[in-house]
PDB file of N, CA and C in Angstrom:
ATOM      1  N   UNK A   1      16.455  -1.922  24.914  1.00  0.00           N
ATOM      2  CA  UNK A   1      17.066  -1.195  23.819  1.00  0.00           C
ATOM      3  C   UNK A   1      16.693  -1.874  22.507  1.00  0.00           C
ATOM      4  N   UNK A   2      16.269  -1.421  21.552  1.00  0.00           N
ATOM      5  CA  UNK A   2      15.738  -1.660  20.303  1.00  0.00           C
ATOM      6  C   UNK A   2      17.043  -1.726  19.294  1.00  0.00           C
ATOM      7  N   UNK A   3      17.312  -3.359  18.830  1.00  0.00           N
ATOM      8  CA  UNK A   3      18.776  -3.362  17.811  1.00  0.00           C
ATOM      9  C   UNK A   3      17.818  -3.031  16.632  1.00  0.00           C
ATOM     10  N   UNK A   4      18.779  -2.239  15.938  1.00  0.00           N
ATOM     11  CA  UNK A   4      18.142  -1.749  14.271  1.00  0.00           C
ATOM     12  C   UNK A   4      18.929  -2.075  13.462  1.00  0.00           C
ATOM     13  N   UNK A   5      18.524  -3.155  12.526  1.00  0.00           N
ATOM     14  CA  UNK A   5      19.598  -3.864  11.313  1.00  0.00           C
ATOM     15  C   UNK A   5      19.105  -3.174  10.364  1.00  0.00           C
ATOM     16  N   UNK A   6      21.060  -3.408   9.559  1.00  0.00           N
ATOM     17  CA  UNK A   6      21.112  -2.628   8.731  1.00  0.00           C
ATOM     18  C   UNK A   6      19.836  -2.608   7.492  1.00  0.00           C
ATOM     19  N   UNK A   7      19.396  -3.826   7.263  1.00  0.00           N
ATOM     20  CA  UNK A   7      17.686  -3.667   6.537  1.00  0.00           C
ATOM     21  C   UNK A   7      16.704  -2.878   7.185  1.00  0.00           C
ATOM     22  N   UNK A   8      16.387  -2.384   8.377  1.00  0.00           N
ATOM     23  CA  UNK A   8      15.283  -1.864   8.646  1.00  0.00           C
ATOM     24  C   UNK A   8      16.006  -0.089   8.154  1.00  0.00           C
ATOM     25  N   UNK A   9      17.340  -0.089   8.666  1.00  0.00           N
ATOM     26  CA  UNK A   9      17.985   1.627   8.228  1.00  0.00           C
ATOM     27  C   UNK A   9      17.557   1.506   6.524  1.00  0.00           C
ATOM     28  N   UNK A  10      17.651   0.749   5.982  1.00  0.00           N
ATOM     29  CA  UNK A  10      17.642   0.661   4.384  1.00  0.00           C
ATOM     30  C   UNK A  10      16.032   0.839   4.085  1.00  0.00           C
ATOM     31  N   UNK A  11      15.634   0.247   5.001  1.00  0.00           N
ATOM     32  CA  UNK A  11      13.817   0.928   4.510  1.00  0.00           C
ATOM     33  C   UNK A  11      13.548   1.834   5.066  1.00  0.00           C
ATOM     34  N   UNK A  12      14.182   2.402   6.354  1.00  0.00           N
ATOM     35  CA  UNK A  12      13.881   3.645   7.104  1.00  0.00           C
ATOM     36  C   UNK A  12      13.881   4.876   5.507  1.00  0.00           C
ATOM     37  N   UNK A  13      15.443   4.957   5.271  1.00  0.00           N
ATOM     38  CA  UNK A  13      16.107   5.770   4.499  1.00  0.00           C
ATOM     39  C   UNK A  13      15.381   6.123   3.114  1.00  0.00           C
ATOM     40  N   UNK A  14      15.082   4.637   2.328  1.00  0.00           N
ATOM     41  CA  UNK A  14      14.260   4.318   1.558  1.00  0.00           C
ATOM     42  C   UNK A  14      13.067   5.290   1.551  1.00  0.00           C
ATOM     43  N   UNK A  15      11.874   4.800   2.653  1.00  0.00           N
ATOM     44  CA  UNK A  15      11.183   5.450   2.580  1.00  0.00           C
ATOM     45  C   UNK A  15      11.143   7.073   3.152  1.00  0.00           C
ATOM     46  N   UNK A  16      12.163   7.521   3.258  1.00  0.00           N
ATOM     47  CA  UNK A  16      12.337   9.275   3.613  1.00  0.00           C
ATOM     48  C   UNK A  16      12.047   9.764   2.578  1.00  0.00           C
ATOM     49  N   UNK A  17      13.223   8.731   1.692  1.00  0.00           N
ATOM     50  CA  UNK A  17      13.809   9.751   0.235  1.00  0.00           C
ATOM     51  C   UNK A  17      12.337   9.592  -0.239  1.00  0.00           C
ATOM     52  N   UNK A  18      11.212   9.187  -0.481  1.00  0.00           N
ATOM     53  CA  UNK A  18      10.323   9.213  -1.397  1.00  0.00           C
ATOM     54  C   UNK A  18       9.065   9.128  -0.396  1.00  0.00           C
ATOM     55  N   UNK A  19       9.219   9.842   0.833  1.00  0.00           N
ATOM     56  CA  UNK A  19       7.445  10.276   1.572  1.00  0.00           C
ATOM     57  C   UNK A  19       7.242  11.299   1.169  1.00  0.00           C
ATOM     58  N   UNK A  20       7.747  12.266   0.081  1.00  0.00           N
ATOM     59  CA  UNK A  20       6.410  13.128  -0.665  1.00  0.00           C
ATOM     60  C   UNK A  20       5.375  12.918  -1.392  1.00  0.00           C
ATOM     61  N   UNK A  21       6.211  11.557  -1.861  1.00  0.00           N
ATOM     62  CA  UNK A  21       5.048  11.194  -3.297  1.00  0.00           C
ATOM     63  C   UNK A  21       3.759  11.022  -2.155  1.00  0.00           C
ATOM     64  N   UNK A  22       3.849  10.410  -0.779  1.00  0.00           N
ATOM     65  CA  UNK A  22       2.932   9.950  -0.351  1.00  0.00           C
ATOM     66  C   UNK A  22       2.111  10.829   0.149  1.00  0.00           C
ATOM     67  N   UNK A  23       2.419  12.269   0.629  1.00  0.00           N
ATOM     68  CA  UNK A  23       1.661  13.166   1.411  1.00  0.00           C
ATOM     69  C   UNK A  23       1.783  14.085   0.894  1.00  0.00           C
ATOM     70  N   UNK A  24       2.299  14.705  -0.530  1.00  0.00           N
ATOM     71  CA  UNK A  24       2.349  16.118  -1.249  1.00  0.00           C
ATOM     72  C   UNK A  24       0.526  15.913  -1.676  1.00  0.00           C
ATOM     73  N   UNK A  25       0.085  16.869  -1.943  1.00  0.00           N
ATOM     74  CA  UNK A  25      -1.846  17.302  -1.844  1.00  0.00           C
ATOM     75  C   UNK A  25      -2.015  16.678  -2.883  1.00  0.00           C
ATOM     76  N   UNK A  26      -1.191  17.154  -4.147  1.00  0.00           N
ATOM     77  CA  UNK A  26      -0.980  16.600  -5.481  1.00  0.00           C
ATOM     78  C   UNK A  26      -0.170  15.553  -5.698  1.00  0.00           C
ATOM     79  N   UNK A  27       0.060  14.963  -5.004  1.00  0.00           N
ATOM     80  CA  UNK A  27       0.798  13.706  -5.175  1.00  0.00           C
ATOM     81  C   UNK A  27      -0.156  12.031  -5.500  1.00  0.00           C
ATOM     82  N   UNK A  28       0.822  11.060  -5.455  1.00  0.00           N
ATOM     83  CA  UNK A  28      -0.149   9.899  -5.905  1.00  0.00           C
ATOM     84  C   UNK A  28      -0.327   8.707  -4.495  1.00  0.00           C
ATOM     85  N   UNK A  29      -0.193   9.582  -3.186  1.00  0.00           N
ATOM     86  CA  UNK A  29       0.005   8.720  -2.036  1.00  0.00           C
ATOM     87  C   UNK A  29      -1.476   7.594  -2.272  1.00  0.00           C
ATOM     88  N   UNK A  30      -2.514   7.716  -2.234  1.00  0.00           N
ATOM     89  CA  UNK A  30      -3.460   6.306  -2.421  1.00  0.00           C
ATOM     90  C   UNK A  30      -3.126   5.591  -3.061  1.00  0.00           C
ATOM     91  N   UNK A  31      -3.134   5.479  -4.276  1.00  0.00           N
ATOM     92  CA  UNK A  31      -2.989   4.941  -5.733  1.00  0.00           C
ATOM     93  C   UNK A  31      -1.598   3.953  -5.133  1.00  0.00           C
ATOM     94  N   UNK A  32       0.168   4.876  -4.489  1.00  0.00           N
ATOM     95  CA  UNK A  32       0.866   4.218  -3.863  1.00  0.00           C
ATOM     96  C   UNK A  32       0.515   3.240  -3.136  1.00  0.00           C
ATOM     97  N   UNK A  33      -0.295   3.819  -1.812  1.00  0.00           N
ATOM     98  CA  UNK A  33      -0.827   2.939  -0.836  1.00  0.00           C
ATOM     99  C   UNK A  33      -1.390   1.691  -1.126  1.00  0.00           C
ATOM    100  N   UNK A  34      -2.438   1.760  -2.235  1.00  0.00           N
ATOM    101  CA  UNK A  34      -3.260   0.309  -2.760  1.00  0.00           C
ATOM    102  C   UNK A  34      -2.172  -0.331  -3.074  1.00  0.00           C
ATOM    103  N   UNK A  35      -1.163  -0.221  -4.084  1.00  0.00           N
ATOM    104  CA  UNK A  35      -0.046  -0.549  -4.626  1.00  0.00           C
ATOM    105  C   UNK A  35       0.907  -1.750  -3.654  1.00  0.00           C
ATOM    106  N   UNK A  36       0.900  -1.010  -2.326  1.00  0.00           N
ATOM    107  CA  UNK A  36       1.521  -0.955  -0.979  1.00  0.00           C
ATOM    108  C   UNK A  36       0.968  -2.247  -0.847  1.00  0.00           C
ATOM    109  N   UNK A  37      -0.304  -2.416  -0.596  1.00  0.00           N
ATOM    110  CA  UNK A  37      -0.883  -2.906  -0.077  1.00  0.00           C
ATOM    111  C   UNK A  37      -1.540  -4.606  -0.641  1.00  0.00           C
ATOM    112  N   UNK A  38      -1.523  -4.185  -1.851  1.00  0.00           N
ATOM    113  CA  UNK A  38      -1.508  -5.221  -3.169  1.00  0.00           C
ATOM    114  C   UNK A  38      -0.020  -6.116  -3.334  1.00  0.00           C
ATOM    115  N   UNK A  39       1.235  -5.722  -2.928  1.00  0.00           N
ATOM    116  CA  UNK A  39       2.590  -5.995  -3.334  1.00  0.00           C
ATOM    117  C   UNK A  39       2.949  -7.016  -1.572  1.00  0.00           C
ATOM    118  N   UNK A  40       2.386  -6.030  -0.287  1.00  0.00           N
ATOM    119  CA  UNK A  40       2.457  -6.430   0.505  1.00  0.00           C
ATOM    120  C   UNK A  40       1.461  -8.675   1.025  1.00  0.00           C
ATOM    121  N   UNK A  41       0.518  -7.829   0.803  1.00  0.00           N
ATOM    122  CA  UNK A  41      -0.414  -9.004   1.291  1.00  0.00           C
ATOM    123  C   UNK A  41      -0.761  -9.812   0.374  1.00  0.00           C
ATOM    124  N   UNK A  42      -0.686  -9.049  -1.344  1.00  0.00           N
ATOM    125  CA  UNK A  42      -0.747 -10.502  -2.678  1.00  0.00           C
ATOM    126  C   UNK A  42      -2.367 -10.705  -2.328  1.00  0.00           C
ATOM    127  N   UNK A  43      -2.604 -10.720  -3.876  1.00  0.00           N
ATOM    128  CA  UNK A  43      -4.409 -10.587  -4.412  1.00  0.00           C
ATOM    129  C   UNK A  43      -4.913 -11.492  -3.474  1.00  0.00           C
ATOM    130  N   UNK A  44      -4.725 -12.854  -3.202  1.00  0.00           N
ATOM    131  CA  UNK A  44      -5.344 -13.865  -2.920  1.00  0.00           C
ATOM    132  C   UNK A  44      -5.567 -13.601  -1.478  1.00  0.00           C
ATOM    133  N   UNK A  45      -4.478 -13.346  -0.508  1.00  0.00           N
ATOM    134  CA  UNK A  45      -4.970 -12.910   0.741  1.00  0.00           C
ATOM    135  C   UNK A  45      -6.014 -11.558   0.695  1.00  0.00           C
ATOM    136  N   UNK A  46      -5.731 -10.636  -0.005  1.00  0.00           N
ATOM    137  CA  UNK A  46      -6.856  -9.269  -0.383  1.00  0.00           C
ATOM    138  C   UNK A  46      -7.999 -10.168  -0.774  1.00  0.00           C
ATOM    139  N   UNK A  47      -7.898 -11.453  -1.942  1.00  0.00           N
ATOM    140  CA  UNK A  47      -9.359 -11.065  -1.970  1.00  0.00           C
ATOM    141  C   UNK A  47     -10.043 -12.274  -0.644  1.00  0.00           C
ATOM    142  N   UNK A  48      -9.810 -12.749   0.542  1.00  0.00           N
ATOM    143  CA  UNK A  48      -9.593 -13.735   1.252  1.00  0.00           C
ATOM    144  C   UNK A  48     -10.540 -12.542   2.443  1.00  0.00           C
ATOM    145  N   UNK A  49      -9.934 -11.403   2.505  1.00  0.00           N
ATOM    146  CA  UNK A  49     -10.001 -10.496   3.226  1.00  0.00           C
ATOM    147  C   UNK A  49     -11.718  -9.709   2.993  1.00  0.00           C
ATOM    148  N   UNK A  50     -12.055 -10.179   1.742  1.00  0.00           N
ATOM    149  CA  UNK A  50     -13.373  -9.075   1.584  1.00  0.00           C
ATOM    150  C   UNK A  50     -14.083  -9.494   2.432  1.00  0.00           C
ATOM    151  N   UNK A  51     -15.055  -9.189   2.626  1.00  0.00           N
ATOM    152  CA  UNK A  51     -16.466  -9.467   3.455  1.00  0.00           C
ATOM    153  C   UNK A  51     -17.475 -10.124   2.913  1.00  0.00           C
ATOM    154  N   UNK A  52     -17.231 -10.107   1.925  1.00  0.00           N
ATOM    155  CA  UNK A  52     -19.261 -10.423   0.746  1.00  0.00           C
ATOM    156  C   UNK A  52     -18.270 -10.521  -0.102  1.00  0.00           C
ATOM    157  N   UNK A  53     -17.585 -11.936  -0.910  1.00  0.00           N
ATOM    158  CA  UNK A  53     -17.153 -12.929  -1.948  1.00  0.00           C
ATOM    159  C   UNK A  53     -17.886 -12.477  -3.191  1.00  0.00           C
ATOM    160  N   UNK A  54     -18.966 -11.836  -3.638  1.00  0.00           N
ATOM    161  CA  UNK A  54     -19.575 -11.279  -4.557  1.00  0.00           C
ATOM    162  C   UNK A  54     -18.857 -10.322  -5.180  1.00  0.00           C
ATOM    163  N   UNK A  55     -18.233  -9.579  -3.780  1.00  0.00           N
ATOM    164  CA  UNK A  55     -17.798  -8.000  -4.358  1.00  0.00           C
ATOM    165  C   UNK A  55     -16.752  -8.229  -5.026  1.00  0.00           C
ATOM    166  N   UNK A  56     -15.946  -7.309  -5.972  1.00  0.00           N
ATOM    167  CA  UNK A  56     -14.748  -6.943  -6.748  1.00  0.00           C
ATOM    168  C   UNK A  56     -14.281  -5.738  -5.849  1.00  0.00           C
ATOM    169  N   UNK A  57     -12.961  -5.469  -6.239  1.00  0.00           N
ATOM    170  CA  UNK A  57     -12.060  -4.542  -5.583  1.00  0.00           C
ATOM    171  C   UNK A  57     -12.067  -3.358  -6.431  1.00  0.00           C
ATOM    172  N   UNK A  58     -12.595  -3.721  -7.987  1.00  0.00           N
ATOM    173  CA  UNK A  58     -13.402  -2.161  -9.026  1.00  0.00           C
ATOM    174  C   UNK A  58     -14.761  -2.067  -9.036  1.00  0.00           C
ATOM    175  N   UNK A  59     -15.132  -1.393  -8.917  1.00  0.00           N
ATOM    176  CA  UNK A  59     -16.808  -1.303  -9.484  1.00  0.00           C
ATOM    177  C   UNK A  59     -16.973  -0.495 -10.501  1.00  0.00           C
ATOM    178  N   UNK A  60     -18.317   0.085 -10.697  1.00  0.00           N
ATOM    179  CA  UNK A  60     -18.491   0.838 -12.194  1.00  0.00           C
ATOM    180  C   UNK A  60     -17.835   2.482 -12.308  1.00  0.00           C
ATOM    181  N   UNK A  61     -17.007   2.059 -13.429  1.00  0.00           N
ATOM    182  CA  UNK A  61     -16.435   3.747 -13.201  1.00  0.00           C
ATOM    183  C   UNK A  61     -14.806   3.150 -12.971  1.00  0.00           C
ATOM    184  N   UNK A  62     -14.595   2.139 -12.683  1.00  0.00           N
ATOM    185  CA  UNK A  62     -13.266   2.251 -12.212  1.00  0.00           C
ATOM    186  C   UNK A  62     -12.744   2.852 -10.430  1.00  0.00           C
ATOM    187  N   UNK A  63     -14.154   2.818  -9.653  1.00  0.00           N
ATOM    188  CA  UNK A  63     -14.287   3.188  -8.475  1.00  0.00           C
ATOM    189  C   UNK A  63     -13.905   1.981  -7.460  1.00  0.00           C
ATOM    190  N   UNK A  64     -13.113   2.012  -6.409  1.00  0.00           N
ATOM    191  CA  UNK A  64     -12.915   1.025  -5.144  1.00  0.00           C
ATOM    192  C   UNK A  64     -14.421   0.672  -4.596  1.00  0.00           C
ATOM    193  N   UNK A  65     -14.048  -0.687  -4.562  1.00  0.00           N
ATOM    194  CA  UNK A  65     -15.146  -0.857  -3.434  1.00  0.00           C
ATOM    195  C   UNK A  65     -15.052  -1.268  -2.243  1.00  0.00           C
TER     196      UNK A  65
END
């Protein structure tokens, strides 16, 4: 049986009230996600994570790489 504390109901709930932003067509779910993902793991492990130490996480244009 799986115990569920009251913190995991608080992010369950959390994230209900606001999974449109993430999957409406017009919504800003990537932009979130990087966000997500930047807040989660912190630059230094991201940039720890690249492959080729050369690259940046912008390239020209303001494009991901």
């Amino acid at each position: 049986m799986l115990h569920v504390t009251d913190d995991s109901n608080q992010i369950f709930y959390a994230v209900k009230d606001i999974i449109n932003y993430f999957s409406k067509s017009d919504g800003h779910g990537a932009i979130l996600l990087v966000y997500s993902i930047i807040l989660t793991r912190g630059l230094a492990n991201i940039y720890e994570d690249i492959d080729m130490k050369d690259n940046s996480l912008l390239t020209e244009h303001g494009y991901a790489s």
